[in-house]
N, C-alpha and C. Protein backbone atom coordinates (compact mmCIF):
# COMPACT_ATOMS: atom_id res chain seq x y z
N UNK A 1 -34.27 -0.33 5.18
CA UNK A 1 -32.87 -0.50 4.83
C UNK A 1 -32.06 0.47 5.68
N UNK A 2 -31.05 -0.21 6.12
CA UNK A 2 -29.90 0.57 6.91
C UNK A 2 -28.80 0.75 5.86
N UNK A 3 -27.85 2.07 6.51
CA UNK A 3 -26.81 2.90 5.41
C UNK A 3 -25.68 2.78 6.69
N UNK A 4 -24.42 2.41 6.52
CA UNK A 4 -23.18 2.85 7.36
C UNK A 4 -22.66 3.44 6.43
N UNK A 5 -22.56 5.04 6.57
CA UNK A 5 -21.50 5.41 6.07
C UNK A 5 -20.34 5.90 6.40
N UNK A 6 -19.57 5.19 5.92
CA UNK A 6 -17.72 5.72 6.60
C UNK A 6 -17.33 6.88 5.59
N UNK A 7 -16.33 7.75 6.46
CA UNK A 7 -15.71 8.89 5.57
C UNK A 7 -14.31 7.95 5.98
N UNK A 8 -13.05 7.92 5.02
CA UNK A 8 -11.93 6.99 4.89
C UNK A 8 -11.33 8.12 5.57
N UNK A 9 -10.36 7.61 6.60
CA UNK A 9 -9.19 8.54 6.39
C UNK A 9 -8.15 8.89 5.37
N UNK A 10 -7.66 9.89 4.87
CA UNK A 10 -7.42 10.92 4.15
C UNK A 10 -5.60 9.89 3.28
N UNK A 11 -5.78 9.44 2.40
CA UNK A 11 -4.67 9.06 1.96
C UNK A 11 -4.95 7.30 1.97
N UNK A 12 -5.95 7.25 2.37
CA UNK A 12 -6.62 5.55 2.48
C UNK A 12 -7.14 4.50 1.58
N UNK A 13 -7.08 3.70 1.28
CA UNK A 13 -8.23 3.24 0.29
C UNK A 13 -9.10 1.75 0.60
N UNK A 14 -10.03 1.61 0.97
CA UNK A 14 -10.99 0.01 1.44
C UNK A 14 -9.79 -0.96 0.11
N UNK A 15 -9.54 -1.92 0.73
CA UNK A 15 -8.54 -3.09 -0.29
C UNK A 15 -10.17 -3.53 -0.47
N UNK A 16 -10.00 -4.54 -1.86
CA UNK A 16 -10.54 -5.52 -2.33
C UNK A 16 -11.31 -6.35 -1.70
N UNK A 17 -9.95 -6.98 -0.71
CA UNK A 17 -10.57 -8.15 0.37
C UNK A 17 -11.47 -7.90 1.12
N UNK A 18 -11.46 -6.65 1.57
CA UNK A 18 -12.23 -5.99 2.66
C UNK A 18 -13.59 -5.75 1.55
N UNK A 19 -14.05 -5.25 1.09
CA UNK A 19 -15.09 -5.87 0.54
C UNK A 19 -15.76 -6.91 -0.03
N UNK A 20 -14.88 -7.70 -0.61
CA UNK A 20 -15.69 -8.89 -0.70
C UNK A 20 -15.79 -9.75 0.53
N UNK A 21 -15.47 -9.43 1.38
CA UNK A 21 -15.85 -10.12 2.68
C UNK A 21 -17.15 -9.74 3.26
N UNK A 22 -17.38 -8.18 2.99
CA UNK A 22 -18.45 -7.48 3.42
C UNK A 22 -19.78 -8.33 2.33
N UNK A 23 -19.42 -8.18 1.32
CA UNK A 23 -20.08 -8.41 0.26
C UNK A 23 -21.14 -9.70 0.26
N UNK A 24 -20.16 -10.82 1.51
CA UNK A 24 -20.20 -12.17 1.66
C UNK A 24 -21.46 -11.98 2.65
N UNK A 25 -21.99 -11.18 3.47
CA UNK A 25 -22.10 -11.49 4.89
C UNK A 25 -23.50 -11.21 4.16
N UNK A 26 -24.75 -12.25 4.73
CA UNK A 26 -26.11 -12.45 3.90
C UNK A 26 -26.49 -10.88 4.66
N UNK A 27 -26.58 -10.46 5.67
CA UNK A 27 -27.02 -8.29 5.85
C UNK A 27 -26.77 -7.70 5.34
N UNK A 28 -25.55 -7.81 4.23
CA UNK A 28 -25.13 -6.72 3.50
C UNK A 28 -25.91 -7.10 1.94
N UNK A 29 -26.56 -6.05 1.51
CA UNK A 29 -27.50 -5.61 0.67
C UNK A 29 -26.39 -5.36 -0.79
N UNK A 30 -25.60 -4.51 -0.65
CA UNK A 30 -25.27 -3.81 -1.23
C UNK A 30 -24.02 -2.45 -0.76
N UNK A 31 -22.75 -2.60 -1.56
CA UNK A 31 -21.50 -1.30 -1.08
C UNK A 31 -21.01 -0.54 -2.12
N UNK A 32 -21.09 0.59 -1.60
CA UNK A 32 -21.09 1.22 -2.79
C UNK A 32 -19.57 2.37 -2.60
N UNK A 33 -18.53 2.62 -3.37
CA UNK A 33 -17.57 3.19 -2.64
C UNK A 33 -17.35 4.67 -3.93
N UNK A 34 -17.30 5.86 -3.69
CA UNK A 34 -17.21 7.06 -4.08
C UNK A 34 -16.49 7.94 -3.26
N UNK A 35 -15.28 8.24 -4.17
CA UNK A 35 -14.39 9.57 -3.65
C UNK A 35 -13.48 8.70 -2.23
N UNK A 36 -13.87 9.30 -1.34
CA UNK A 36 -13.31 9.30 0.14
C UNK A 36 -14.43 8.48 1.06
N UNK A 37 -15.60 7.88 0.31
CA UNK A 37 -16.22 7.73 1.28
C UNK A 37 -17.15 5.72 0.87
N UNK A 38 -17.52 5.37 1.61
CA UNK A 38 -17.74 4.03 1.48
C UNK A 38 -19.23 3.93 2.22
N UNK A 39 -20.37 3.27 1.28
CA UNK A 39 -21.73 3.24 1.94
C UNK A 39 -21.90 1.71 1.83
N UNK A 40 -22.86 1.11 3.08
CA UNK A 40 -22.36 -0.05 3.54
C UNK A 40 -24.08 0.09 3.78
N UNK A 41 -24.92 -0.73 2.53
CA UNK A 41 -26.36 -1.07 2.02
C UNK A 41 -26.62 -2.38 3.10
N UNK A 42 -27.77 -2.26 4.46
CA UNK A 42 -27.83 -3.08 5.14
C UNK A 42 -29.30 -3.25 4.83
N UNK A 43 -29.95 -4.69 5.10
CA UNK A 43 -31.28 -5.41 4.87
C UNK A 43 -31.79 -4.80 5.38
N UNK A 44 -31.37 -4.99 7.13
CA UNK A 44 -32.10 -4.51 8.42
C UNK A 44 -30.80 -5.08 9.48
N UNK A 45 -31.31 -4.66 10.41
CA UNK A 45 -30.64 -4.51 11.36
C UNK A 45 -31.53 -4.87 12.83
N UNK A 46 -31.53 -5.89 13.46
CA UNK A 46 -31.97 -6.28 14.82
C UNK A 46 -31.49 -5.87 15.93
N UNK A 47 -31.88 -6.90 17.20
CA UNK A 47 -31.03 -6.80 18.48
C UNK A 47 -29.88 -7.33 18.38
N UNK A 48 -29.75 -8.17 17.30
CA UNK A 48 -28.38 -8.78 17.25
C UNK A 48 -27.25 -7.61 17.02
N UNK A 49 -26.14 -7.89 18.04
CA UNK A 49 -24.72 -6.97 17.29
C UNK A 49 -24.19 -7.45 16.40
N UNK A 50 -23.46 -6.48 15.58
CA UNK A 50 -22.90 -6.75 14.60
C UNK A 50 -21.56 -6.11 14.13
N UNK A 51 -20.42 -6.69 14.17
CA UNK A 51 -19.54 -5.84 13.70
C UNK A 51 -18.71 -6.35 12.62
N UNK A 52 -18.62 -4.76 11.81
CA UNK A 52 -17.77 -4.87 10.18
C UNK A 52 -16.34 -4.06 10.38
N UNK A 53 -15.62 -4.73 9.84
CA UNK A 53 -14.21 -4.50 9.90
C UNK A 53 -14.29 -4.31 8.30
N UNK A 54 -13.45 -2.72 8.63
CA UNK A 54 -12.94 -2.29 6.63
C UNK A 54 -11.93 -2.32 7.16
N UNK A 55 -11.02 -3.20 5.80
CA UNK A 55 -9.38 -3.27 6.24
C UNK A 55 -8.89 -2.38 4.85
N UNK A 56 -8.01 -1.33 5.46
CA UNK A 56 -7.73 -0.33 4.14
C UNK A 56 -6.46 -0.25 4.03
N UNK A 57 -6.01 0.15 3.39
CA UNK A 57 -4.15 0.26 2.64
C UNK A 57 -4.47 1.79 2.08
N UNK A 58 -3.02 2.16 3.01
CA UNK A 58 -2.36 3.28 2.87
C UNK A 58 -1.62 3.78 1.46
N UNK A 59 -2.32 4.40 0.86
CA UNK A 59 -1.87 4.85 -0.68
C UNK A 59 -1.20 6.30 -1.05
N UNK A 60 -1.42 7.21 0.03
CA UNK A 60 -0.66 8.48 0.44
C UNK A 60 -0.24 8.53 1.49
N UNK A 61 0.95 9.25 1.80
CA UNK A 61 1.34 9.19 3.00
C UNK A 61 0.76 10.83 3.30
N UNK A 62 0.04 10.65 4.59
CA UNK A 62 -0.45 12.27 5.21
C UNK A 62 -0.17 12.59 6.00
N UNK A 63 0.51 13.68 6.67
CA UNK A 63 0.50 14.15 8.00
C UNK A 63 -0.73 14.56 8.40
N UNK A 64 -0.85 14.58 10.09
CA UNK A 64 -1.80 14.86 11.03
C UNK A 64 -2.92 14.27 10.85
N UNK A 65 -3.29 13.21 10.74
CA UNK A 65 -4.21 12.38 9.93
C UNK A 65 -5.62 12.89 11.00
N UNK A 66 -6.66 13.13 10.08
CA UNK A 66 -7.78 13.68 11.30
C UNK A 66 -8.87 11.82 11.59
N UNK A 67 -9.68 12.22 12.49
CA UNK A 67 -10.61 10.92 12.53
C UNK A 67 -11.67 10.50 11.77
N UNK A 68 -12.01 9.78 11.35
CA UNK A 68 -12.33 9.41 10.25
C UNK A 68 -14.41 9.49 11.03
N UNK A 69 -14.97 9.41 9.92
CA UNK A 69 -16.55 10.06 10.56
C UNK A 69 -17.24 8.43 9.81
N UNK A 70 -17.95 8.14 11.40
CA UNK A 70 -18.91 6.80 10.72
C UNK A 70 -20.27 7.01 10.82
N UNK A 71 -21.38 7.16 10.04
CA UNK A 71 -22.67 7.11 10.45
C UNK A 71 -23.76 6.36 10.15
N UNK A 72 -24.77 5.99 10.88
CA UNK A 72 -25.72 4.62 10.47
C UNK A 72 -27.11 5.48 10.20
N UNK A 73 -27.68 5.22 9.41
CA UNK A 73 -28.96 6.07 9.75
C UNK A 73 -30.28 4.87 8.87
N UNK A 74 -31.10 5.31 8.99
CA UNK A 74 -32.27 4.46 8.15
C UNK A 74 -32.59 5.53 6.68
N UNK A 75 -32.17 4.16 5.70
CA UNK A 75 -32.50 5.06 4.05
C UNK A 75 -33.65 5.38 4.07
N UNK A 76 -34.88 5.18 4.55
CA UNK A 76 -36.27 6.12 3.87
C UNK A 76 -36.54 6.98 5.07
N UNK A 77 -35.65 7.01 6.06
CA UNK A 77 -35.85 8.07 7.08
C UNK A 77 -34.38 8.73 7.73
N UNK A 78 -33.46 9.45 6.74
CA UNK A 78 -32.24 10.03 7.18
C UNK A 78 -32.17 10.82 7.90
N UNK A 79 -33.38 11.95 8.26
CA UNK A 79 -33.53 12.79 9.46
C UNK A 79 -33.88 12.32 10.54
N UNK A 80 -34.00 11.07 10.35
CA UNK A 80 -34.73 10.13 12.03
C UNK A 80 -32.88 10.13 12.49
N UNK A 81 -33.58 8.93 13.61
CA UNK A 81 -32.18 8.48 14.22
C UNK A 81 -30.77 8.19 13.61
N UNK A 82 -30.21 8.90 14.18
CA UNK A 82 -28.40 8.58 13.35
C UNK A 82 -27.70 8.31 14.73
N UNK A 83 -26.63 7.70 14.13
CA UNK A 83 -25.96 7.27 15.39
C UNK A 83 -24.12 7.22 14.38
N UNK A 84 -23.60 8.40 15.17
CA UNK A 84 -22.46 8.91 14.73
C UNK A 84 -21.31 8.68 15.77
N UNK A 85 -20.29 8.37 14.96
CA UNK A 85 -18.54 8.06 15.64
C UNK A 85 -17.49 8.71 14.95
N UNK A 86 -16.43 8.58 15.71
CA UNK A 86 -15.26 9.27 14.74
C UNK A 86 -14.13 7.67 15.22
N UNK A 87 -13.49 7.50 14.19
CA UNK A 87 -12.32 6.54 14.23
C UNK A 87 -11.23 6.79 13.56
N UNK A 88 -10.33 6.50 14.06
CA UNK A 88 -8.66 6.86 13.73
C UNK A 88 -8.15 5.45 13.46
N UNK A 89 -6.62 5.54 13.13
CA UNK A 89 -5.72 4.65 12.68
C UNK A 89 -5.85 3.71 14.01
N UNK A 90 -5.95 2.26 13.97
CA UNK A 90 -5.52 1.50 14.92
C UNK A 90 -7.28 1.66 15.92
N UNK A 91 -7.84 2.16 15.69
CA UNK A 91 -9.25 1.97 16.54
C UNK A 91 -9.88 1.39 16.24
């Protein structure tokens, strides 16, 4: 099993839609959303690419907004390979 976990930017919140869309897609296992942060329960993961769009709504307004932290790693091996990003508003 694969884990994406996003840290939200700061004043953010994943809408509804944006998960049950995720929810829809037969790879996704399971999402689980706590505090500031959103875990994104994958089957497996191939050669195939794949990309997930979280569409979020602005619920505080923040100055200096920092970048938001994404990471993939494998659940029965979190010290193995990770593969880490940072994303901002509009990226």
């Amino acid at each position: 099993m694969v884990i994406i976990e996003v840290s939200l930017l700061s004043g953010f919140i994943m809408t509804s839609r944006s998960r049950m869309l995720l929810e829809n897609r037969t790879i996704v296992k399971k999402i689980e959303v706590k505090a500031n942060m959103v875990y994104i329960y994958l089957e497996k993961l191939n050669d195939e690419s794949q990309t997930f769009v979280l569409q979020l709504e602005q619920v505080i307004q923040v100055k200096n907004l920092k970048p938001a932290s994404i990471k993939i790693y494998d659940y029965y091996q979190p010290g193995g390979l990770q593969i880490s990003c940072s994303s901002g508003v509009g990226s």
